[in-house]
PDB file of N, CA and C in Angstrom:
ATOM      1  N   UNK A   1      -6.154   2.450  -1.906  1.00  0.00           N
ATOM      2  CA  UNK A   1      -5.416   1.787  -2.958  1.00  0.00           C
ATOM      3  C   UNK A   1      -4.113   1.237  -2.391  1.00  0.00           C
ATOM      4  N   UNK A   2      -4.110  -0.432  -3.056  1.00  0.00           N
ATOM      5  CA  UNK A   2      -2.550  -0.355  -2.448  1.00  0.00           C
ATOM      6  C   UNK A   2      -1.364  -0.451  -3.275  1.00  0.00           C
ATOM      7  N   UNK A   3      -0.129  -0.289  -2.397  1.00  0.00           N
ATOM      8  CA  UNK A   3       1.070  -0.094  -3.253  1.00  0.00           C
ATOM      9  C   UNK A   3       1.149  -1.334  -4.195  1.00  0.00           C
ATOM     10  N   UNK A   4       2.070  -1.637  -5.286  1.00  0.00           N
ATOM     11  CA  UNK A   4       2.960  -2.492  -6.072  1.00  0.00           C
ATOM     12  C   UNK A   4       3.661  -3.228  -5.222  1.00  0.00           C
ATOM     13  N   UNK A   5       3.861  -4.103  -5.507  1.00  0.00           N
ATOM     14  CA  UNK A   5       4.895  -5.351  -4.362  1.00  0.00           C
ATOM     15  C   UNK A   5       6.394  -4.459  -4.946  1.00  0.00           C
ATOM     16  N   UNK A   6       6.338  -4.391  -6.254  1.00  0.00           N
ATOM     17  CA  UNK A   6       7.252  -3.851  -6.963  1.00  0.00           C
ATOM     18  C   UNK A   6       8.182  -2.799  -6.579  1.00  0.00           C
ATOM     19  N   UNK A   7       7.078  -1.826  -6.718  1.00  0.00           N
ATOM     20  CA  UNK A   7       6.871  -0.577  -6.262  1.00  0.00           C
ATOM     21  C   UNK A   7       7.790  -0.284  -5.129  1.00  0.00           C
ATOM     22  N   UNK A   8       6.864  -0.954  -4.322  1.00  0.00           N
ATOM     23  CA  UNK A   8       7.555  -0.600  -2.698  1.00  0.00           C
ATOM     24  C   UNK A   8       8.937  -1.609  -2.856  1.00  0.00           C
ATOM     25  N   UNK A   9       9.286  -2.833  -3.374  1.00  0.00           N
ATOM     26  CA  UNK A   9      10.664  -2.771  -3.020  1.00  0.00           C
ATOM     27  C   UNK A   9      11.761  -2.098  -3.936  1.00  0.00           C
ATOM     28  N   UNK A  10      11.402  -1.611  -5.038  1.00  0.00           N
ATOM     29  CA  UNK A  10      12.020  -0.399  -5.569  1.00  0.00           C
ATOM     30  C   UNK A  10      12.528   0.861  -4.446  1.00  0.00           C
ATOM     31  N   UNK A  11      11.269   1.028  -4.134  1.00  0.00           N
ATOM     32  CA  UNK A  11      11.579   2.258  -3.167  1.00  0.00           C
ATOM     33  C   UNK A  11      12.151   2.158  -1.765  1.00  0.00           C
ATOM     34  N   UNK A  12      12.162   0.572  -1.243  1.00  0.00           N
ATOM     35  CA  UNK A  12      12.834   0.345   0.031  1.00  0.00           C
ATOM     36  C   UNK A  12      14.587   0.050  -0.176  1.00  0.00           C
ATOM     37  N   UNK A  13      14.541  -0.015  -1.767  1.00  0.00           N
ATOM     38  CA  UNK A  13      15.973  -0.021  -2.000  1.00  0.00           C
ATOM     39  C   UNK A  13      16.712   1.409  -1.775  1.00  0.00           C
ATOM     40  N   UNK A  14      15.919   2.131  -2.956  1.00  0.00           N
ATOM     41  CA  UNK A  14      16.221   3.480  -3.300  1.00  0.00           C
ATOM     42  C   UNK A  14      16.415   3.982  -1.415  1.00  0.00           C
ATOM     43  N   UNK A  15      15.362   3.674  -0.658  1.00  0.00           N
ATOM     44  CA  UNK A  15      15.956   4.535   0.589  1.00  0.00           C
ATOM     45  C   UNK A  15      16.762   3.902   1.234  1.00  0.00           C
ATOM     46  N   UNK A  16      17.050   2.242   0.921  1.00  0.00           N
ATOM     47  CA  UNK A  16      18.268   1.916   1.987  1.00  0.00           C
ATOM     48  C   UNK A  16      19.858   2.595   1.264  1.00  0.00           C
ATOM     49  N   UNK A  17      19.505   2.978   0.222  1.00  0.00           N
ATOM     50  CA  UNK A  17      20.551   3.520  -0.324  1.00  0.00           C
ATOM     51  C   UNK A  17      20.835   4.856   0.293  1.00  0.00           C
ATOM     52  N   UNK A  18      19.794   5.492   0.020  1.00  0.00           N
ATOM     53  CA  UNK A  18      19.852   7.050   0.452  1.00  0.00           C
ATOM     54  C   UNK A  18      20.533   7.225   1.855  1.00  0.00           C
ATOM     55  N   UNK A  19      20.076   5.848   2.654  1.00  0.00           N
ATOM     56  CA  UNK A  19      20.475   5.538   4.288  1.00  0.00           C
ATOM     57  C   UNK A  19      22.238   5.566   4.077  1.00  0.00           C
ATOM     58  N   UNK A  20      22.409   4.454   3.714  1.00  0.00           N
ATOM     59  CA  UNK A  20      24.030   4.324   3.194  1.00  0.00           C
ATOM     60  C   UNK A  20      25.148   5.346   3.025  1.00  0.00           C
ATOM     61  N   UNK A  21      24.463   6.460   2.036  1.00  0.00           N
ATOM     62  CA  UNK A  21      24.911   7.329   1.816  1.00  0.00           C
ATOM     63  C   UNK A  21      24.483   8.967   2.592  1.00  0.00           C
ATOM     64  N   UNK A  22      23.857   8.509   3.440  1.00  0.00           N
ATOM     65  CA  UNK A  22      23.490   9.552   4.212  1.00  0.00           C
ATOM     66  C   UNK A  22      22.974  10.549   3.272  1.00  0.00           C
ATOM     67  N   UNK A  23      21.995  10.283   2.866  1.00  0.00           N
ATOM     68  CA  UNK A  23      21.273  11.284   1.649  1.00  0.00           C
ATOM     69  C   UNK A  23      19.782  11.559   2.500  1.00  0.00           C
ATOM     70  N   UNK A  24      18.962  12.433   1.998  1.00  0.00           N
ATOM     71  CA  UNK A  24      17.249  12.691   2.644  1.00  0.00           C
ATOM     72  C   UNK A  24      16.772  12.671   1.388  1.00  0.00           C
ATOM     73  N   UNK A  25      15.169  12.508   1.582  1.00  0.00           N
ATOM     74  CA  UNK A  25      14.580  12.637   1.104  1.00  0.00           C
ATOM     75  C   UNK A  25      14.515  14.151   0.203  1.00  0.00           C
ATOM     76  N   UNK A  26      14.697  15.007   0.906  1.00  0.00           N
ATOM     77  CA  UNK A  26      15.251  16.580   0.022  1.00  0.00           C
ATOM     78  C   UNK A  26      16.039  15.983  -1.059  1.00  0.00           C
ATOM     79  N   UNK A  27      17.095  16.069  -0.482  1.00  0.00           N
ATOM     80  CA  UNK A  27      18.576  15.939  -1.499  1.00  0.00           C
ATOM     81  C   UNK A  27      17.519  14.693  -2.738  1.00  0.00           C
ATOM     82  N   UNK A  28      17.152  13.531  -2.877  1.00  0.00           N
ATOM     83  CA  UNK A  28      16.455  13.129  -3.796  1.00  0.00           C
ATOM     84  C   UNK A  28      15.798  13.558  -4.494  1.00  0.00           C
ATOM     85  N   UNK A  29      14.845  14.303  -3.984  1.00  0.00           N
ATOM     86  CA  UNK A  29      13.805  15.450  -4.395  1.00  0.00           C
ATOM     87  C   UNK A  29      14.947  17.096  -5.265  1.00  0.00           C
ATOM     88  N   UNK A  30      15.423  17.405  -5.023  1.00  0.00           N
ATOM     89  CA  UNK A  30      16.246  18.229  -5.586  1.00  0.00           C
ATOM     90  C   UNK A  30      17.266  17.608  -6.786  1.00  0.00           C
ATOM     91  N   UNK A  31      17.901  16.554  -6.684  1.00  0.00           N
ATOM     92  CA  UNK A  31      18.465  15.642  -7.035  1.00  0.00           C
ATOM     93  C   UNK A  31      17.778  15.372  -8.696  1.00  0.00           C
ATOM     94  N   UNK A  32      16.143  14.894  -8.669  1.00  0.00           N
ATOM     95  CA  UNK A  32      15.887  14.138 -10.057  1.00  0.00           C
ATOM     96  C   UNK A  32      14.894  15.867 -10.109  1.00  0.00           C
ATOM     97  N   UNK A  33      14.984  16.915  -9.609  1.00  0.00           N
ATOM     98  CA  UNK A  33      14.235  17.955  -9.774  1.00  0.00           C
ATOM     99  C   UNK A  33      12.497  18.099  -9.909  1.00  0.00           C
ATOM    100  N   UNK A  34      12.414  17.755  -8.391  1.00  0.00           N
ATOM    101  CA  UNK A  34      10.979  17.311  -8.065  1.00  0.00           C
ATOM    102  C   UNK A  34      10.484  17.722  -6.685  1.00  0.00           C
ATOM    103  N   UNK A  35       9.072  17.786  -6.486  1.00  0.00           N
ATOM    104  CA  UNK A  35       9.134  18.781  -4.880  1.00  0.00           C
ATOM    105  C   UNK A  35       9.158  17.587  -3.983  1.00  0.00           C
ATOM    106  N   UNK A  36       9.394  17.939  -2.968  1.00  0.00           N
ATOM    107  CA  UNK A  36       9.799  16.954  -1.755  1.00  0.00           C
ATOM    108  C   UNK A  36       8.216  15.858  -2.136  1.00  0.00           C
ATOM    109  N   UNK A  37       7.160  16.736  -2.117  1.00  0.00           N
ATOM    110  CA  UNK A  37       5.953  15.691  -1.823  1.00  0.00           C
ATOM    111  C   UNK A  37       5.979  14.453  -3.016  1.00  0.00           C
ATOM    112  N   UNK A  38       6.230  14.892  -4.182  1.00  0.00           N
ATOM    113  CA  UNK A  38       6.694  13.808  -5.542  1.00  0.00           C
ATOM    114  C   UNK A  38       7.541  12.788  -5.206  1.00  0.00           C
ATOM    115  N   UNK A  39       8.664  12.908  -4.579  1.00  0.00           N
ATOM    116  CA  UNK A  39       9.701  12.022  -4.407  1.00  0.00           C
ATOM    117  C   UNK A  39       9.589  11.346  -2.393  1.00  0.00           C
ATOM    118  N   UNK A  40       8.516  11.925  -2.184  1.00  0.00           N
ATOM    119  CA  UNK A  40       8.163  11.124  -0.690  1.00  0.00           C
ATOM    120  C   UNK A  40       7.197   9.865  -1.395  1.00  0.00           C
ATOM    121  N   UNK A  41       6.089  10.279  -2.011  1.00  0.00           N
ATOM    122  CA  UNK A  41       4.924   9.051  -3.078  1.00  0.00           C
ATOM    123  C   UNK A  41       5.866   8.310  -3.614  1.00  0.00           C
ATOM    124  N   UNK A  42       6.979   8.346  -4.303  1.00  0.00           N
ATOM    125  CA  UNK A  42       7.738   7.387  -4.795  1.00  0.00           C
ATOM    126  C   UNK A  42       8.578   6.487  -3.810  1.00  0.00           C
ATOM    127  N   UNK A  43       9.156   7.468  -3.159  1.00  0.00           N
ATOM    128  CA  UNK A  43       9.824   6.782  -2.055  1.00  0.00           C
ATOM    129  C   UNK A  43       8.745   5.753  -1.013  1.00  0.00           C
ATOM    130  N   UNK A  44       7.259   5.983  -0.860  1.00  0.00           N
ATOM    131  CA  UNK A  44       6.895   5.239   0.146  1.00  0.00           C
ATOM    132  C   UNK A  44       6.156   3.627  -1.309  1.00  0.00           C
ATOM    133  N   UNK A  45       6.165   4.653  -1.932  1.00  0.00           N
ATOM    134  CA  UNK A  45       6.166   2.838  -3.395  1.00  0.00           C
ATOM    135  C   UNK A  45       4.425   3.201  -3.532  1.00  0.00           C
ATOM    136  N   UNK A  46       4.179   4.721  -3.550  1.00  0.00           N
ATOM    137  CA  UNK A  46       2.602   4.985  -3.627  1.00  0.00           C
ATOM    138  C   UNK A  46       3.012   5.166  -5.228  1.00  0.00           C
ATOM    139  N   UNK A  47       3.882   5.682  -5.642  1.00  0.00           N
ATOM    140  CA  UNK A  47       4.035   5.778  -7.130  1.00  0.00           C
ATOM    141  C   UNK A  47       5.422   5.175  -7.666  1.00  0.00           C
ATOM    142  N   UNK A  48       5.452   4.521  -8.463  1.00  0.00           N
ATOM    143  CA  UNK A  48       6.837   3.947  -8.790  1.00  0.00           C
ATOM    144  C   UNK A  48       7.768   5.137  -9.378  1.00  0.00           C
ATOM    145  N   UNK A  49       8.888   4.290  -9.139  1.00  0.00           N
ATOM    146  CA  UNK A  49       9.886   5.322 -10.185  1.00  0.00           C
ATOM    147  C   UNK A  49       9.882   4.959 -11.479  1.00  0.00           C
ATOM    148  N   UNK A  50      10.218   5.893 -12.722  1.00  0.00           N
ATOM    149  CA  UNK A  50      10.537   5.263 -13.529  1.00  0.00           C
ATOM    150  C   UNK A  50      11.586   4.976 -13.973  1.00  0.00           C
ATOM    151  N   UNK A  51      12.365   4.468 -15.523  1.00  0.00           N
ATOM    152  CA  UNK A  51      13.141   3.957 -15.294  1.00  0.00           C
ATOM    153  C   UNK A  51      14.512   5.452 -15.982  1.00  0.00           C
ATOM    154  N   UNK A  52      13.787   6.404 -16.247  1.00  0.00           N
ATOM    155  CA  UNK A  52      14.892   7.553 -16.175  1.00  0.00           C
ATOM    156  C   UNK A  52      14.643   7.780 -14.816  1.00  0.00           C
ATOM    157  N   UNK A  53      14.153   7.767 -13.946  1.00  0.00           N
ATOM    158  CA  UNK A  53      14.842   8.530 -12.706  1.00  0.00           C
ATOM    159  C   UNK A  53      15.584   7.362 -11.934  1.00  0.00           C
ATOM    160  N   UNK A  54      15.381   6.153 -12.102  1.00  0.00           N
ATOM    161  CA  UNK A  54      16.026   5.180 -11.395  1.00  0.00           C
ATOM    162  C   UNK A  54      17.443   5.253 -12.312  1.00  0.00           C
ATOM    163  N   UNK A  55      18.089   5.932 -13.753  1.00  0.00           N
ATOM    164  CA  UNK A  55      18.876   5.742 -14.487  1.00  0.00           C
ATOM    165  C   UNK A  55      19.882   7.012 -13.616  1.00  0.00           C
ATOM    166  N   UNK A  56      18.768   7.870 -13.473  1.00  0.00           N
ATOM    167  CA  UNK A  56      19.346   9.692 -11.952  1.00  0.00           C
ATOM    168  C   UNK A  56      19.764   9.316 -11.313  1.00  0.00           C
ATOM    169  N   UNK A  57      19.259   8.095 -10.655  1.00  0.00           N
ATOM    170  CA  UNK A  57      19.223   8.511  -9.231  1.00  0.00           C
ATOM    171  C   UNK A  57      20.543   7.499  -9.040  1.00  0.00           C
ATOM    172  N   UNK A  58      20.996   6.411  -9.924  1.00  0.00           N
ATOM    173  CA  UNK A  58      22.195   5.770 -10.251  1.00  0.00           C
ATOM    174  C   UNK A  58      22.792   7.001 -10.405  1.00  0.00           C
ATOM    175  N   UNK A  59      23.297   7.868 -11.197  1.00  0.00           N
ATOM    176  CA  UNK A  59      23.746   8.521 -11.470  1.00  0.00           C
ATOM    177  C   UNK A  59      24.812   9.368 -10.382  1.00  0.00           C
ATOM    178  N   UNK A  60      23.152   9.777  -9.769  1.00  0.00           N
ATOM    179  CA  UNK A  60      23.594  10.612  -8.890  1.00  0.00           C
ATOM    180  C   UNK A  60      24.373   9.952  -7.647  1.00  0.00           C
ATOM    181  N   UNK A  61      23.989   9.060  -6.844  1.00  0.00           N
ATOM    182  CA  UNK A  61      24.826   8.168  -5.777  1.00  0.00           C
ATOM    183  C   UNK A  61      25.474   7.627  -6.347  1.00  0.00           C
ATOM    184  N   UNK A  62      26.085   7.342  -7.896  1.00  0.00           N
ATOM    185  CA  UNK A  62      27.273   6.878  -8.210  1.00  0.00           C
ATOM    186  C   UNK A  62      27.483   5.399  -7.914  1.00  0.00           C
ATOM    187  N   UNK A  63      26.191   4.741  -8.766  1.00  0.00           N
ATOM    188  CA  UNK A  63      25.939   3.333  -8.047  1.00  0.00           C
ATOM    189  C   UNK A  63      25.003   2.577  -9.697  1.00  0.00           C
ATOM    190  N   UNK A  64      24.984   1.132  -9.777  1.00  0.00           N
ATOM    191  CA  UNK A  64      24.582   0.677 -11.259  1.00  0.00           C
ATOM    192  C   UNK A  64      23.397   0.777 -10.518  1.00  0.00           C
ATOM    193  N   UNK A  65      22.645   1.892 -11.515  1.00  0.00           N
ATOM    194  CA  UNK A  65      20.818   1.466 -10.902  1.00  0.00           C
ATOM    195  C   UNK A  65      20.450   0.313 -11.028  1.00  0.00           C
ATOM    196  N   UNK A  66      20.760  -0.896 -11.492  1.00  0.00           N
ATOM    197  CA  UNK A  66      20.354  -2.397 -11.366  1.00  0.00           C
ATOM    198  C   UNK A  66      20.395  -2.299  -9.705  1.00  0.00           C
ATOM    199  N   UNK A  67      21.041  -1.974  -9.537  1.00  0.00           N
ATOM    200  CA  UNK A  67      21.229  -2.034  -7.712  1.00  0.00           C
ATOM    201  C   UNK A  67      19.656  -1.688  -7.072  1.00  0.00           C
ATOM    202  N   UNK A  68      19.145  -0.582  -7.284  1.00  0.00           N
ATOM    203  CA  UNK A  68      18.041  -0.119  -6.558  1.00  0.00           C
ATOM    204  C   UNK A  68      16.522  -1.531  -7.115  1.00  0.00           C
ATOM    205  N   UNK A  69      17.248  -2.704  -8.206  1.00  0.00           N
ATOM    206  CA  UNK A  69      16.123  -3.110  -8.392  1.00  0.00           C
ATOM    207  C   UNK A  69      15.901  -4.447  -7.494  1.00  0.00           C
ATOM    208  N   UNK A  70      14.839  -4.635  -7.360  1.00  0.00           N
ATOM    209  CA  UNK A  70      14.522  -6.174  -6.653  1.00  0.00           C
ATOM    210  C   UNK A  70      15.244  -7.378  -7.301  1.00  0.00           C
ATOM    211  N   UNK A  71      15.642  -8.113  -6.105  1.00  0.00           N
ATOM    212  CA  UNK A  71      16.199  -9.630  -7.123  1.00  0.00           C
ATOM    213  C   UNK A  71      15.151 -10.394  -6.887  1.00  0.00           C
ATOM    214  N   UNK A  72      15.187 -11.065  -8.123  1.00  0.00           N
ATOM    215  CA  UNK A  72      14.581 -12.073  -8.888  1.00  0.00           C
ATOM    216  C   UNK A  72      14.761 -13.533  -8.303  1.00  0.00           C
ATOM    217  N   UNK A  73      13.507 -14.317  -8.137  1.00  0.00           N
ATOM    218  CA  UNK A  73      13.320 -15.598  -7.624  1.00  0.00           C
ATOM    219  C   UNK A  73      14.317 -16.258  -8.494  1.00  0.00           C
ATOM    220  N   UNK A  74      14.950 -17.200  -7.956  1.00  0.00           N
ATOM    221  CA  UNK A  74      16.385 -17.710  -8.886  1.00  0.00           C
ATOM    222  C   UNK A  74      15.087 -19.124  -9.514  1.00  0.00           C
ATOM    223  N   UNK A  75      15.888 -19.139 -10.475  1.00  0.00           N
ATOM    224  CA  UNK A  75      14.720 -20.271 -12.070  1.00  0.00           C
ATOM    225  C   UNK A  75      14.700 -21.623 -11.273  1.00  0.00           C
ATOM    226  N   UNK A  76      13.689 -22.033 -11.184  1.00  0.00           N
ATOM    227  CA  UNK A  76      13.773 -23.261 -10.539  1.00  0.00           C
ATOM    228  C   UNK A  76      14.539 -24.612 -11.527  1.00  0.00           C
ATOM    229  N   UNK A  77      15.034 -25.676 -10.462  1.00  0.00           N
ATOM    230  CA  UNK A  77      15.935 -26.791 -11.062  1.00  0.00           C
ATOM    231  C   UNK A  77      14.741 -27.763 -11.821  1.00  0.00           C
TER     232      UNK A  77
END
Protein backbone atom coordinates (compact mmCIF):
# COMPACT_ATOMS: atom_id res chain seq x y z
CA UNK A 1 0.00 0.00 0.00
CA UNK A 2 1.16 3.36 -0.64
CA UNK A 3 1.49 6.44 1.42
CA UNK A 4 -0.83 9.84 0.85
CA UNK A 5 1.14 12.52 -1.10
CA UNK A 6 -0.51 14.31 1.84
CA UNK A 7 0.32 12.19 4.33
CA UNK A 8 3.91 12.00 3.84
CA UNK A 9 4.35 15.76 3.47
CA UNK A 10 2.53 16.26 6.70
CA UNK A 11 4.90 14.03 8.25
CA UNK A 12 8.16 15.35 6.48
CA UNK A 13 7.13 18.60 8.05
CA UNK A 14 6.26 17.33 11.46
CA UNK A 15 9.97 15.74 11.40
CA UNK A 16 11.77 18.68 9.90
CA UNK A 17 10.39 20.29 12.83
CA UNK A 18 11.21 17.76 15.38
CA UNK A 19 14.92 18.21 13.52
CA UNK A 20 14.84 22.03 14.35
CA UNK A 21 14.04 21.56 17.64
CA UNK A 22 16.08 18.73 18.37
CA UNK A 23 13.13 16.57 19.41
CA UNK A 24 13.00 12.27 18.56
CA UNK A 25 10.73 10.40 17.62
CA UNK A 26 10.24 9.22 21.56
CA UNK A 27 9.73 12.66 22.87
CA UNK A 28 6.67 12.79 19.99
CA UNK A 29 5.51 9.54 20.90
CA UNK A 30 5.34 10.45 24.67
CA UNK A 31 4.40 13.92 23.79
CA UNK A 32 0.64 13.17 21.97
CA UNK A 33 0.73 9.81 24.44
CA UNK A 34 1.33 7.04 22.01
CA UNK A 35 3.94 4.06 21.73
CA UNK A 36 6.95 4.86 19.77
CA UNK A 37 5.64 2.29 16.94
CA UNK A 38 2.16 4.66 16.47
CA UNK A 39 3.99 7.83 16.07
CA UNK A 40 6.99 6.18 13.77
CA UNK A 41 3.58 5.03 11.02
CA UNK A 42 2.64 8.60 11.26
CA UNK A 43 5.82 10.05 11.10
CA UNK A 44 6.91 7.89 7.94
CA UNK A 45 3.12 9.26 6.32
CA UNK A 46 2.02 5.25 6.58
CA UNK A 47 -0.82 6.81 8.69
CA UNK A 48 -1.71 10.44 8.77
CA UNK A 49 -2.02 12.61 11.66
CA UNK A 50 -5.01 13.91 12.64
CA UNK A 51 -6.02 17.13 13.10
CA UNK A 52 -6.03 16.98 17.19
CA UNK A 53 -2.67 15.69 17.25
CA UNK A 54 -1.35 18.08 14.62
CA UNK A 55 -3.39 20.86 17.09
CA UNK A 56 -0.51 18.71 20.15
CA UNK A 57 1.94 18.61 18.48
CA UNK A 58 1.63 22.70 17.71
CA UNK A 59 1.16 22.88 21.06
CA UNK A 60 3.75 21.14 22.22
CA UNK A 61 6.87 22.72 19.99
CA UNK A 62 5.17 25.95 20.54
CA UNK A 63 4.63 26.58 16.84
CA UNK A 64 0.95 27.47 14.64
CA UNK A 65 0.24 23.85 13.51
CA UNK A 66 -0.67 25.50 10.08
CA UNK A 67 3.10 25.25 9.99
CA UNK A 68 3.41 21.37 9.92
CA UNK A 69 0.84 21.67 6.87
CA UNK A 70 1.76 21.49 3.11
CA UNK A 71 1.52 24.73 1.01
CA UNK A 72 -0.85 24.99 -1.45
CA UNK A 73 -0.32 25.43 -5.34
CA UNK A 74 -0.78 29.33 -5.47
CA UNK A 75 -4.52 29.91 -7.74
CA UNK A 76 -3.60 30.29 -11.08
CA UNK A 77 -3.75 33.98 -13.01
Amino acid sequence: MTNHPTAEAVASEVRAELARQQKTAGDLAAALNMTAHTAGRRLRGEVPFDVIELAQIGLWLGIDPKRLLPETGKAAS
